[in-house]
C-alpha atoms as a PDB file:
ATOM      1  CA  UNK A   1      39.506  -3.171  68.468  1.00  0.00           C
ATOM      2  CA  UNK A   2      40.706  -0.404  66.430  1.00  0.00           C
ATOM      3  CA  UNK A   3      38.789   2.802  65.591  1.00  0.00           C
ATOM      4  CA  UNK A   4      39.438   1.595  61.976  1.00  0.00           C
ATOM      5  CA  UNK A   5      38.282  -2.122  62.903  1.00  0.00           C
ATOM      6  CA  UNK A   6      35.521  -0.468  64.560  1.00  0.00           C
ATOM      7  CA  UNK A   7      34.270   2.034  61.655  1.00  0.00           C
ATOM      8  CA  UNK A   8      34.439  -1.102  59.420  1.00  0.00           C
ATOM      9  CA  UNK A   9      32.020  -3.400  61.321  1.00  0.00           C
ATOM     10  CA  UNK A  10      29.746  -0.598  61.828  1.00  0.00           C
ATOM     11  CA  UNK A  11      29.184   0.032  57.777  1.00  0.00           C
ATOM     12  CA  UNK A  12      28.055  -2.191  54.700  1.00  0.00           C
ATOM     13  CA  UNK A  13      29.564  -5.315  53.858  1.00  0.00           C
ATOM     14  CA  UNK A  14      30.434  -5.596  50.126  1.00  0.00           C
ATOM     15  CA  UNK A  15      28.647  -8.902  49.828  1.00  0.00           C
ATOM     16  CA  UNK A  16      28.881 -10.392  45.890  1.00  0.00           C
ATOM     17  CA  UNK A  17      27.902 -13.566  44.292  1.00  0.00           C
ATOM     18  CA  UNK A  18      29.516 -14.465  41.432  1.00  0.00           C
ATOM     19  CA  UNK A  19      29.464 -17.647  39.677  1.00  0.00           C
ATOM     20  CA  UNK A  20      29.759 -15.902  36.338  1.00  0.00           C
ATOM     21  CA  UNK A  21      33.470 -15.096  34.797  1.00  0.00           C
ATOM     22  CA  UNK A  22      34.946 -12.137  33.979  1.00  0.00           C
ATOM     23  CA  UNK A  23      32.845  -9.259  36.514  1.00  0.00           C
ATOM     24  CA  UNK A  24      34.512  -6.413  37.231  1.00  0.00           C
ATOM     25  CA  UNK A  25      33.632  -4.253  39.844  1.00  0.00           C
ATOM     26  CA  UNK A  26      35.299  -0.304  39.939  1.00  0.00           C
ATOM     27  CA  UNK A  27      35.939   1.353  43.595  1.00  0.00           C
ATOM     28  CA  UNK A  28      37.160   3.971  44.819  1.00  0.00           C
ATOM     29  CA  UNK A  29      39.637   4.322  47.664  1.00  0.00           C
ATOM     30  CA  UNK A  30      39.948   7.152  49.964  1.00  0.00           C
ATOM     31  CA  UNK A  31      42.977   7.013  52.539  1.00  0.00           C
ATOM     32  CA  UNK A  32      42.977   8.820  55.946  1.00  0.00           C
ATOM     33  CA  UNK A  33      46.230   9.800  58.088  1.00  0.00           C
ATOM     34  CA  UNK A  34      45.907   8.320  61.178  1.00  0.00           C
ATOM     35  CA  UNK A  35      44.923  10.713  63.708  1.00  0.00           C
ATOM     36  CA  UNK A  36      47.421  10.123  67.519  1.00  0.00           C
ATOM     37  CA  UNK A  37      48.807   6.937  65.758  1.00  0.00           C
ATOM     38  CA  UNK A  38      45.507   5.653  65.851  1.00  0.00           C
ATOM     39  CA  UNK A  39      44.530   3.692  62.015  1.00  0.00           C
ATOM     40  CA  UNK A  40      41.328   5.397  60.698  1.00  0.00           C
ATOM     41  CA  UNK A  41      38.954   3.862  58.473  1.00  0.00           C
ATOM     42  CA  UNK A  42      39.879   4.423  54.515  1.00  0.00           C
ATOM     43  CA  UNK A  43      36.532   5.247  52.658  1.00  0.00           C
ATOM     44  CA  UNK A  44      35.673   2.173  50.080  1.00  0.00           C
ATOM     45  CA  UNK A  45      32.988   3.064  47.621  1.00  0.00           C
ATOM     46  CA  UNK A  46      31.395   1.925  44.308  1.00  0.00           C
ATOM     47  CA  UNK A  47      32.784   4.736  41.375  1.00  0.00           C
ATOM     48  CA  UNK A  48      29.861   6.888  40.796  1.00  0.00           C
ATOM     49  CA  UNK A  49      28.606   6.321  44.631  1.00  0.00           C
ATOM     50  CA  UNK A  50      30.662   7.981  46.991  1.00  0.00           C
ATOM     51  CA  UNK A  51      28.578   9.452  49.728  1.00  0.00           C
ATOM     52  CA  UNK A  52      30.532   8.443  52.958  1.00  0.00           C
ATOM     53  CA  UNK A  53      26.511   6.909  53.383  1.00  0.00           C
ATOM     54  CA  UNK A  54      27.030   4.198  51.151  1.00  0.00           C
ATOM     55  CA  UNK A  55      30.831   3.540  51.657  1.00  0.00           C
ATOM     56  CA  UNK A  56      31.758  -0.080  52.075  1.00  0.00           C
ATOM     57  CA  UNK A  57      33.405  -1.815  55.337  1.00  0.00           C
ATOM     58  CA  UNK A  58      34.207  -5.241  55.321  1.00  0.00           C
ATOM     59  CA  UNK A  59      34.399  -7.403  52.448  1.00  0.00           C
ATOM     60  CA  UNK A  60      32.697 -10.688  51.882  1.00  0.00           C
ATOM     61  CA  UNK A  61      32.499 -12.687  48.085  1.00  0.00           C
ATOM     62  CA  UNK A  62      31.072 -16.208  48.025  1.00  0.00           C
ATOM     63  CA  UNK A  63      32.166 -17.897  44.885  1.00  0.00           C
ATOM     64  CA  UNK A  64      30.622 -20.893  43.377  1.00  0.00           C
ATOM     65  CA  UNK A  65      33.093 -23.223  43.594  1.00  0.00           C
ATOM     66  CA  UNK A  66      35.309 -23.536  40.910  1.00  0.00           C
ATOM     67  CA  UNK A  67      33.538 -21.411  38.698  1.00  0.00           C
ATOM     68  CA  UNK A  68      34.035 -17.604  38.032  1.00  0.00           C
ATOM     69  CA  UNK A  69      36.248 -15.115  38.466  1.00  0.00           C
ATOM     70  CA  UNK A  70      35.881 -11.466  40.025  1.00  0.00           C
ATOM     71  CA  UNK A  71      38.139  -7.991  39.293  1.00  0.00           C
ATOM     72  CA  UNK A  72      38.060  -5.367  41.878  1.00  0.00           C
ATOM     73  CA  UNK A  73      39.796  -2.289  39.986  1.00  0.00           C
ATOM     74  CA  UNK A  74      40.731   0.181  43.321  1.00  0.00           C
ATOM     75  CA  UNK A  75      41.529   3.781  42.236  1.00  0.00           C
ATOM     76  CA  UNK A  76      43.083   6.240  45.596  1.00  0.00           C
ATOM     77  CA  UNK A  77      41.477   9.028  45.806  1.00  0.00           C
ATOM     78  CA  UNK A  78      44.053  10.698  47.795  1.00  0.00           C
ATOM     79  CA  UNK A  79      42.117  14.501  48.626  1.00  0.00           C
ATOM     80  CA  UNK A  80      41.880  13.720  52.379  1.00  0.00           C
ATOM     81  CA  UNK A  81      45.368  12.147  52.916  1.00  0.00           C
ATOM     82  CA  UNK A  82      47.365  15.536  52.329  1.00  0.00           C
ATOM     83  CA  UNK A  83      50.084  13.592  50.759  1.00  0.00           C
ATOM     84  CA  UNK A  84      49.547  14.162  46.722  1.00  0.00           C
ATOM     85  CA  UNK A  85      51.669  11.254  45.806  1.00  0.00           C
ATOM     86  CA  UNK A  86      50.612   8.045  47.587  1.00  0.00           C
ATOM     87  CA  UNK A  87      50.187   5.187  45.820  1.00  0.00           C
ATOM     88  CA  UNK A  88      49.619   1.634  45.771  1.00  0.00           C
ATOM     89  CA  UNK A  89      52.967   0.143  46.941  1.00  0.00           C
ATOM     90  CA  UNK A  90      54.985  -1.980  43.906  1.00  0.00           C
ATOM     91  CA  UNK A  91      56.052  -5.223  45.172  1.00  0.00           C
ATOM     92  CA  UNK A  92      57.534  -6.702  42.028  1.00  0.00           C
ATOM     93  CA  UNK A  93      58.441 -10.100  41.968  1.00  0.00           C
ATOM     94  CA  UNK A  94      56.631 -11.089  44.869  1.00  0.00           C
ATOM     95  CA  UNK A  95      53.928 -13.273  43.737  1.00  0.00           C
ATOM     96  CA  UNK A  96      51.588 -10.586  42.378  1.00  0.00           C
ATOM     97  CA  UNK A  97      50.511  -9.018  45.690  1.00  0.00           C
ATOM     98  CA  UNK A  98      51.153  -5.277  45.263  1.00  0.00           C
ATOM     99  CA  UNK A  99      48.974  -3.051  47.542  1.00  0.00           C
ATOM    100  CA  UNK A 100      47.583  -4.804  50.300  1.00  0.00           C
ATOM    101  CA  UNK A 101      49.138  -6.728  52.699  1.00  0.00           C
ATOM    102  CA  UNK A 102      48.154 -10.211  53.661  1.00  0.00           C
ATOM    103  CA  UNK A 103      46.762 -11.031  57.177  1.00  0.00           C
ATOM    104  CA  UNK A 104      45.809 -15.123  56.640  1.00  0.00           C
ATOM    105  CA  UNK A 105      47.760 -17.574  55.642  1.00  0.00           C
ATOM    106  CA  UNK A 106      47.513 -18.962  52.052  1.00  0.00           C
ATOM    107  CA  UNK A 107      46.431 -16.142  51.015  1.00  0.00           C
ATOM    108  CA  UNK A 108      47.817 -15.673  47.374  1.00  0.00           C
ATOM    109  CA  UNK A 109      46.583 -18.634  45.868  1.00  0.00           C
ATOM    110  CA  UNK A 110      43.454 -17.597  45.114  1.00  0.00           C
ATOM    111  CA  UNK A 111      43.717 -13.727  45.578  1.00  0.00           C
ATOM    112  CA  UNK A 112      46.248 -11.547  43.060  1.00  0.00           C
ATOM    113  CA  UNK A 113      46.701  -8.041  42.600  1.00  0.00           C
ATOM    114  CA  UNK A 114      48.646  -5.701  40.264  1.00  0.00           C
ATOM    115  CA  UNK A 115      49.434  -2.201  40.271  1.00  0.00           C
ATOM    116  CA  UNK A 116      48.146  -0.612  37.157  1.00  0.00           C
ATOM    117  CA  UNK A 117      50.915   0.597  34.656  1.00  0.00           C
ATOM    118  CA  UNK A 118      50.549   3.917  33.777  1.00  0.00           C
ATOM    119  CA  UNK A 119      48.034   4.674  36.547  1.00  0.00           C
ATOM    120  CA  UNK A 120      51.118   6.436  38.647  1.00  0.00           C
ATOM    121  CA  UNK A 121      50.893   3.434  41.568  1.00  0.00           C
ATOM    122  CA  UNK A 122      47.054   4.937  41.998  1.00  0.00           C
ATOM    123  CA  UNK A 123      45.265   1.887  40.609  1.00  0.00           C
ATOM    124  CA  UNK A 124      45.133  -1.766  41.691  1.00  0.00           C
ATOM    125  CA  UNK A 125      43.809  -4.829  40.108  1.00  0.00           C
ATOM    126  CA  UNK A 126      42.722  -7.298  42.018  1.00  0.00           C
ATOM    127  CA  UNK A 127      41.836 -10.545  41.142  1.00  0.00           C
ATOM    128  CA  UNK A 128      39.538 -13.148  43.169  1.00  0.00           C
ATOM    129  CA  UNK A 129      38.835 -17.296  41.921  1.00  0.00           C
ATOM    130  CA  UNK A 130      38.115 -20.224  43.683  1.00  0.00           C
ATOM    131  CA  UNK A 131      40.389 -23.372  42.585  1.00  0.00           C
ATOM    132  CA  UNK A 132      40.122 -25.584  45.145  1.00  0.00           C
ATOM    133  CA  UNK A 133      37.014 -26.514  48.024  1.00  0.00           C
ATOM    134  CA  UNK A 134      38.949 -25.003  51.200  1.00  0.00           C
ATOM    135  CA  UNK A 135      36.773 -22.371  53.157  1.00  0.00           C
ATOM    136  CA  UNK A 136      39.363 -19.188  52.699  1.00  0.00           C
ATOM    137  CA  UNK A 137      38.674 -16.330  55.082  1.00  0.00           C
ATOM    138  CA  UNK A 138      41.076 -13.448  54.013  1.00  0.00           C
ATOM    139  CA  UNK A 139      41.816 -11.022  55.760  1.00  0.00           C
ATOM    140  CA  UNK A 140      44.295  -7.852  54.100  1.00  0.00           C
ATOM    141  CA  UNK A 141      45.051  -4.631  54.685  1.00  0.00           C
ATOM    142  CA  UNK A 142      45.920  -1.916  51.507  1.00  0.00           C
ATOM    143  CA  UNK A 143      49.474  -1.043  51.597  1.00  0.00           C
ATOM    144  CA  UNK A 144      50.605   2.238  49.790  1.00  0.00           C
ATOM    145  CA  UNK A 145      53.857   4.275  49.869  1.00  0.00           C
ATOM    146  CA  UNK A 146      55.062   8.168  49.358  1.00  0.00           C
ATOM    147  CA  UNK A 147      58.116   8.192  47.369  1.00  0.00           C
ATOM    148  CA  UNK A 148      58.109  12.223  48.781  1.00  0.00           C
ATOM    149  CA  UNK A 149      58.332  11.021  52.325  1.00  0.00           C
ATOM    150  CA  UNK A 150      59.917   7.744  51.899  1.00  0.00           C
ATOM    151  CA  UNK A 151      57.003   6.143  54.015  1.00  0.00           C
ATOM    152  CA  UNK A 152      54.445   3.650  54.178  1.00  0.00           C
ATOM    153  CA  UNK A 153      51.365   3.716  55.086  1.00  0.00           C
ATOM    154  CA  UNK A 154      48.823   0.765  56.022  1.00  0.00           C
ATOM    155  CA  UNK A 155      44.939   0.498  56.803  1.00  0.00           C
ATOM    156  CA  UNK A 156      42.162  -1.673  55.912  1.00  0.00           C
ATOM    157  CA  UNK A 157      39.362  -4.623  56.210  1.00  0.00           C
ATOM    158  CA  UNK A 158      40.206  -6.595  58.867  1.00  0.00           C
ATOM    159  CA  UNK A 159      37.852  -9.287  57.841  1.00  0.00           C
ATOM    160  CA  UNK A 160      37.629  -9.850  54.228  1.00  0.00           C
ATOM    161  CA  UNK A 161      35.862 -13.263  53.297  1.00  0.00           C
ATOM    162  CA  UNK A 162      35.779 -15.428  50.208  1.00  0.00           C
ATOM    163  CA  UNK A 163      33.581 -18.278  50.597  1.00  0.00           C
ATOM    164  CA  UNK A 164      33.198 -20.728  48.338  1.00  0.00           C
ATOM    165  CA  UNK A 165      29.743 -22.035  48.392  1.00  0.00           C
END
């Protein structure tokens, strides 16, 4: 297990239950280089609560099933990552999954996200519905880029859930 893996598991679970449509929840994302090419942890937090206390590991929404819809709006708060222009990374044209990088398969059909125009690649929209009665465990990890380095750079929940109940 990774230090990142590790630091994940060892903090809160985002844990929401939505059967209503249209909730939007606002985060904030803090990226960390990784330190001897090790992945560290990327601080996850509510806007307005971001103590490193109360920062978010893994991910887990249950869903009533076919009802609802969820929208996690991630903003990078890039003050830690010395590199002033990371952002989410653009992938255009391929099936709405900018910013994160899928782990599980079938993971895009109920799971989209957007890079925010006009946000300068630092916001992502993300998406969440059930459509169908298949248990989903996904599992991502954000994706974001430097245009000043020509680089990418990856970390993440290594156990995001969605269950439908």
């Amino acid at each position: 297990m990774t230090s990142a893996e590790q630091k994940c598991a060892d903090l809160n679970t985002l844990n929401w239950n939505f059967p209503e449509d249209g909730r939007k929840i606002k985060l904030v994302l803090k990226p960390k280089p990784a330190a001897n090419g090790i992945p560290q942890y990327w601080q996850l937090n509510e806007v307005g609560n971001l103590s490193p206390d109360e920062a978010f590991g893994n991910m887990d929404f249950k869903i009533k099933r076919d009802e609802g819809a969820l929208t996690l709006i991630v903003t990078l708060d890039t003050s830690e990552f010395g590199i002033d222009d990371l952002q989410f990374t653009d992938l255009s044209g391929r099936g709405q999954m900018d910013g994160i990088v899928a782990l599980t398969p079938n993971f895009k059909h109920q799971f989209r996200s957007r890079v925010k125009k006009g946000s300068d690649g630092k916001t992502l929209r993300i998406k969440i519905w059930d459509v169908e009665e298949v248990p989903d465990d996904f599992s991502f990890l954000w994706f974001c880029y430097s245009p000043s380095l020509d680089a990418h750079f990856v970390s993440g929940d290594p156990r995001t859930r969605i269950e439908p109940l």
